[in-house]
Protein backbone atom coordinates (compact mmCIF):
# COMPACT_ATOMS: atom_id res chain seq x y z
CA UNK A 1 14.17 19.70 4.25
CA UNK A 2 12.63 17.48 6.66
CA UNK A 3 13.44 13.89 7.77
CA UNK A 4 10.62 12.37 5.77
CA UNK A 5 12.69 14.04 2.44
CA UNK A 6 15.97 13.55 3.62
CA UNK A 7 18.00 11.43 1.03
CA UNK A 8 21.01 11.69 -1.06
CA UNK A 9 22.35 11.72 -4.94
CA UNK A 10 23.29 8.79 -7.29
CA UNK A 11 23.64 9.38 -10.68
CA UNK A 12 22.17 12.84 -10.67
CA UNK A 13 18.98 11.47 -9.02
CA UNK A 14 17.83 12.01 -5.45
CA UNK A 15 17.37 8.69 -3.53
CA UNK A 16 14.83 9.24 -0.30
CA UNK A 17 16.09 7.32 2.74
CA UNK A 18 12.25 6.28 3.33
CA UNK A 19 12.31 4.83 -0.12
CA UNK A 20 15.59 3.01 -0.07
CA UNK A 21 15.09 1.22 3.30
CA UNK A 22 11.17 0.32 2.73
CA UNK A 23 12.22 -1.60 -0.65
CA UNK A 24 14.59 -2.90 1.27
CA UNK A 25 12.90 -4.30 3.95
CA UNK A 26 10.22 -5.13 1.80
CA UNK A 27 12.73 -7.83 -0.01
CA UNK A 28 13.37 -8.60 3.59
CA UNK A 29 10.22 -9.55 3.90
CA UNK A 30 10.64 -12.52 1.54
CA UNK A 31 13.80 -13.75 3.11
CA UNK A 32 12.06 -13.62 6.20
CA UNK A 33 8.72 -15.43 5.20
CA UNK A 34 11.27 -18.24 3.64
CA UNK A 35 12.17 -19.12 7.45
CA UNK A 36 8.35 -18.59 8.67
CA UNK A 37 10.06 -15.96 10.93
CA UNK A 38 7.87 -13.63 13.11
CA UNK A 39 9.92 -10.63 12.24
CA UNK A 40 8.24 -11.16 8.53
CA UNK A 41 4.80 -8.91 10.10
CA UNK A 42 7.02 -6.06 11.92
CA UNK A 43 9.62 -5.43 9.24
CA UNK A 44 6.78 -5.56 6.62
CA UNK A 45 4.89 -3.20 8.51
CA UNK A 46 7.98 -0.68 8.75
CA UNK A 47 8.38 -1.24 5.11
CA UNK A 48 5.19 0.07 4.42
CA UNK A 49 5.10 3.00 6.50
CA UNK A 50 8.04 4.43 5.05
CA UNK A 51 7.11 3.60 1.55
CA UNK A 52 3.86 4.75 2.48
CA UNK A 53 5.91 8.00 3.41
CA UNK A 54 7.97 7.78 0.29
CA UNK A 55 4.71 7.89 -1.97
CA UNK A 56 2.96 10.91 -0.40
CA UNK A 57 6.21 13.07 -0.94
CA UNK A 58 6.30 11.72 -4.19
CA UNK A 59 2.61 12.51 -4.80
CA UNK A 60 1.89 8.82 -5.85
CA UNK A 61 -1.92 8.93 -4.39
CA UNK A 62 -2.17 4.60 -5.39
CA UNK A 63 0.57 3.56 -4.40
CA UNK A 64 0.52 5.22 -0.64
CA UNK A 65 -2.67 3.38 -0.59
CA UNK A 66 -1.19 -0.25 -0.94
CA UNK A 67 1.52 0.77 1.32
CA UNK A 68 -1.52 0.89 3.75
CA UNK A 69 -3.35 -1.79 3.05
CA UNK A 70 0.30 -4.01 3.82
CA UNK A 71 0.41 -2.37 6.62
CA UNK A 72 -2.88 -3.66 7.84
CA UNK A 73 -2.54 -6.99 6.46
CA UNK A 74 0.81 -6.93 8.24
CA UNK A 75 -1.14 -6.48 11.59
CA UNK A 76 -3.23 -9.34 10.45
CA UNK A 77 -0.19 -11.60 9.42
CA UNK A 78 1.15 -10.91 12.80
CA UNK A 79 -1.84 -12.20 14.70
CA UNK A 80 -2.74 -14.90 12.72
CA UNK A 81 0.88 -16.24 12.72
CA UNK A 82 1.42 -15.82 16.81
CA UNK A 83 -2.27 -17.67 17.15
CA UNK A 84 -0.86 -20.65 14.50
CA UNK A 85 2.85 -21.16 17.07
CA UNK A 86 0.85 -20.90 20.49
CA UNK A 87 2.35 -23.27 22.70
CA UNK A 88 6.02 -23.98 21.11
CA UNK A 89 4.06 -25.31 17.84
CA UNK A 90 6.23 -24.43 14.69
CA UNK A 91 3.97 -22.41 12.03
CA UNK A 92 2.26 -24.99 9.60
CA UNK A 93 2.32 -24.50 6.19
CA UNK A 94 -0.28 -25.83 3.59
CA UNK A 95 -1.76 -25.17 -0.13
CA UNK A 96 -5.09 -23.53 0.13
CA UNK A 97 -8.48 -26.03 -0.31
CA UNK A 98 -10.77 -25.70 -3.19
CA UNK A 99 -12.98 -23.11 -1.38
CA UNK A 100 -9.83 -20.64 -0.29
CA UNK A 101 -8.70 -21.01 -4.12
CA UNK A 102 -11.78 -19.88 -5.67
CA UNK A 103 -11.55 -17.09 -3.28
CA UNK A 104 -8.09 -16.21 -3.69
CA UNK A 105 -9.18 -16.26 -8.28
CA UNK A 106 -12.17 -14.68 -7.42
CA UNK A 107 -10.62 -11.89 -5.25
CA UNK A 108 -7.94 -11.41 -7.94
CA UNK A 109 -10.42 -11.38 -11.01
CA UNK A 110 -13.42 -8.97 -9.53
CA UNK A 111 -10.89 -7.04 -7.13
CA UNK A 112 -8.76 -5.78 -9.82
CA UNK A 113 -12.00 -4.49 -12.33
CA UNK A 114 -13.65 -3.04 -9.52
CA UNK A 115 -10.29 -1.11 -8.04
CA UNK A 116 -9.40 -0.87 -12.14
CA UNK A 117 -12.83 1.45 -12.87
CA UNK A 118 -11.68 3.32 -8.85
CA UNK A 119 -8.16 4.08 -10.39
CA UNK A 120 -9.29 5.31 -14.04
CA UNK A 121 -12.26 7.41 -12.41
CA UNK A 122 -10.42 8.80 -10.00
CA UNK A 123 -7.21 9.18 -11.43
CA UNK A 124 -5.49 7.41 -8.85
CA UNK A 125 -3.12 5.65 -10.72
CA UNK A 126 -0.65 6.97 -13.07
CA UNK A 127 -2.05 5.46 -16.33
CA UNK A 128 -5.46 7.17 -15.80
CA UNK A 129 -3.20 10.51 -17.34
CA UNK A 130 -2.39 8.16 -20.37
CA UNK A 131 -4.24 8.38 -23.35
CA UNK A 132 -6.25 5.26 -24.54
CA UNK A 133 -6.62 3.01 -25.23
CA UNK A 134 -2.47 2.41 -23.65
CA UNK A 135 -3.90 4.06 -19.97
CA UNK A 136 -6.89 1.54 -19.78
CA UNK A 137 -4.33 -1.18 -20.17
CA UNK A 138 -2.11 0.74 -17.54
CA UNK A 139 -4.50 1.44 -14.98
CA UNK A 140 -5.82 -2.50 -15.66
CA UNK A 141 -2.32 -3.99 -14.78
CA UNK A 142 -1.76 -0.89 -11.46
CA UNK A 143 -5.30 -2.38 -10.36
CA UNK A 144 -3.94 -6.18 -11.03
CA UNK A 145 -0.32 -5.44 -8.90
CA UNK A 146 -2.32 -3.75 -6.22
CA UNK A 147 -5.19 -6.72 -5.71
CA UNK A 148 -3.22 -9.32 -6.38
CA UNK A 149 -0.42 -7.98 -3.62
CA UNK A 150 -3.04 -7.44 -1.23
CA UNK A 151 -4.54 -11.03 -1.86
CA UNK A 152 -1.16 -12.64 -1.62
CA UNK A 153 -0.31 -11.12 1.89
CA UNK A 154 -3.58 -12.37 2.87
CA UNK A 155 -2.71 -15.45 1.77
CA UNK A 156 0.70 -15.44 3.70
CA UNK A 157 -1.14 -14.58 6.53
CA UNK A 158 -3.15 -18.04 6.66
CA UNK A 159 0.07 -19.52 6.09
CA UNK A 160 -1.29 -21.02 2.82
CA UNK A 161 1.71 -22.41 -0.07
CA UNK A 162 -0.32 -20.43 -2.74
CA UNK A 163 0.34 -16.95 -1.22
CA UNK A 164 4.09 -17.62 -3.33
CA UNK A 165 2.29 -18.50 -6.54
CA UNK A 166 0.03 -15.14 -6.23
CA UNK A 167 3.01 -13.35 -5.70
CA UNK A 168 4.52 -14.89 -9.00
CA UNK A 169 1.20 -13.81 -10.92
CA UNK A 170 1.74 -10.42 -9.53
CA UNK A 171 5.61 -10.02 -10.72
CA UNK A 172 4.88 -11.51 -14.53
CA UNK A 173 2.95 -8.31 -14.72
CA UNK A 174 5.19 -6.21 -12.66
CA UNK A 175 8.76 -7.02 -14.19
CA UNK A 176 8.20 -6.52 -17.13
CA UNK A 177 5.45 -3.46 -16.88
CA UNK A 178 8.07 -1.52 -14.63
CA UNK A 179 10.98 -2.25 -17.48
CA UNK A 180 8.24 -1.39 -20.56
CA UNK A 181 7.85 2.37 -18.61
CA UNK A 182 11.34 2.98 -18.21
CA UNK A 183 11.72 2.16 -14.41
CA UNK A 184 14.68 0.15 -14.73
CA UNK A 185 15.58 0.12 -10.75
CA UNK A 186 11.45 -0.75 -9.74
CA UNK A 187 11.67 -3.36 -12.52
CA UNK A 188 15.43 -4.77 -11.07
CA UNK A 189 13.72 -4.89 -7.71
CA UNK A 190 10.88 -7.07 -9.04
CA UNK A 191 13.34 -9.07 -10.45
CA UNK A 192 15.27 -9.84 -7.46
CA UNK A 193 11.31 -10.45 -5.51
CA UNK A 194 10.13 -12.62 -8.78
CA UNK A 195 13.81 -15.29 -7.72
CA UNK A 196 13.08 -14.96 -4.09
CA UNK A 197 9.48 -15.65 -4.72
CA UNK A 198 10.18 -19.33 -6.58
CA UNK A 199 12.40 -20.26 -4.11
CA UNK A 200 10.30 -19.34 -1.45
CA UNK A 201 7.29 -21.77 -3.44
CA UNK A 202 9.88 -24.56 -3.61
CA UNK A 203 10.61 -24.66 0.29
CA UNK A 204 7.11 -24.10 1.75
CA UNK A 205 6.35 -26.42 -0.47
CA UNK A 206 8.64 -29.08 -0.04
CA UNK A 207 8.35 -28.56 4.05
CA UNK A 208 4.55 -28.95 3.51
CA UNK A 209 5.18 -32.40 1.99
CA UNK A 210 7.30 -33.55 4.64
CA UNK A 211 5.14 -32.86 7.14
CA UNK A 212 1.63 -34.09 5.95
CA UNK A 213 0.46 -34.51 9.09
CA UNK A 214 0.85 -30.92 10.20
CA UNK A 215 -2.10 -28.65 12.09
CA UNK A 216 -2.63 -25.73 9.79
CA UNK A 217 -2.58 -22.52 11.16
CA UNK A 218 -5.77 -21.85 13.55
CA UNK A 219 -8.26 -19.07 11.58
């Protein structure tokens, strides 16, 4: 057995190492973000790779490809972050303008049919193998987590309030999609991301508000 399988037994069940610590740092993530901390991009980034790890042992073709895409966007979210607290400036937070919000929909809404019609096609994601019309709604909601994931790191990236409310649109799928299939532990997890998330909205937010006069992050 090599590193990349190296794990240990709960409950009859093998737990991977790479899977245990990427979920956890991917909560980290969160916690981090909450504080506008810099170590949100790195520990996101190790997150995916080892989830990214995790899925290609696991054979899980979809999900190794979100794993990365985050890590990209990480890369991203690192740079754009550094550029927005140049000089000593603290990272300014702010909800996104009309255009960025019909980008962020618009993203979401043709993103997810066009990766949707990738997954079912291809038979990248698990409810491809499902008969219909149950896998088309599957695949639909695996294409919805993985665009609207993507869209939402984006989002953190520019340092814009609504990344938290994509992220919320994301888990009322997730929660209660992992919990329908019998994932109890994935569906706990999004649990746990879906409280973080709303009190992650409520702070941004309320910073934002206190500081109206606040440079935004330089794109």
């Amino acid at each position: 057995m090599n590193w990349a399988e190296a794990g240990f037994e709960i409950f009859g069940t093998h737990v991977l190492w790479t899977d245990l610590v990427g979920n956890i740092a991917a909560l980290s993530t969160v916690l981090l973000a909450m504080r506008k901390s810099m170590w949100t991009w790195p520990v996101q980034f190790t997150g995916a790779v080892l989830l990214l790890i995790a899925s290609v042992n696991a054979g899980l073709t979809g999900n190794a490809l979100k794993q990365a895409l985050f890590g990209i966007l990480a890369v991203y979210g690192w740079w754009a972050w550094r550029r927005g607290t140049q000089g000593g400036r603290q990272l300014a937070v702010r909800p996104a303008d009309w255009r960025e919000r019909s980008l962020l929909i618009g993203a979401m809404l043709a993103g997810t049919a066009v990766v949707g019609l990738l997954f079912f096609f291809t038979g990248l994601s698990w409810g491809a193998h499902v008969p219909l019309p149950e896998g088309a709604f599957l695949v639909a909601a695996d294409a919805y987590i993985f665009v609207g994931s993507a869209v939402a790191t984006w989002a953190q990236g520019r340092a814009l309030v609504d990344f938290w409310i994509v992220w919320v649109a994301v888990d009322l799928v997730g929660v209660p999609l992992a919990f329908s299939s019998g994932l109890v532990v994935s569906g706990a997890v999004y649990g746990v991301f879906f409280v973080l998330v709303i009190i992650g909205f409520v702070k941004w937010l309320r910073e934002y508000r206190s500081a109206p006069l606040a440079v935004a992050v330089a794109q």
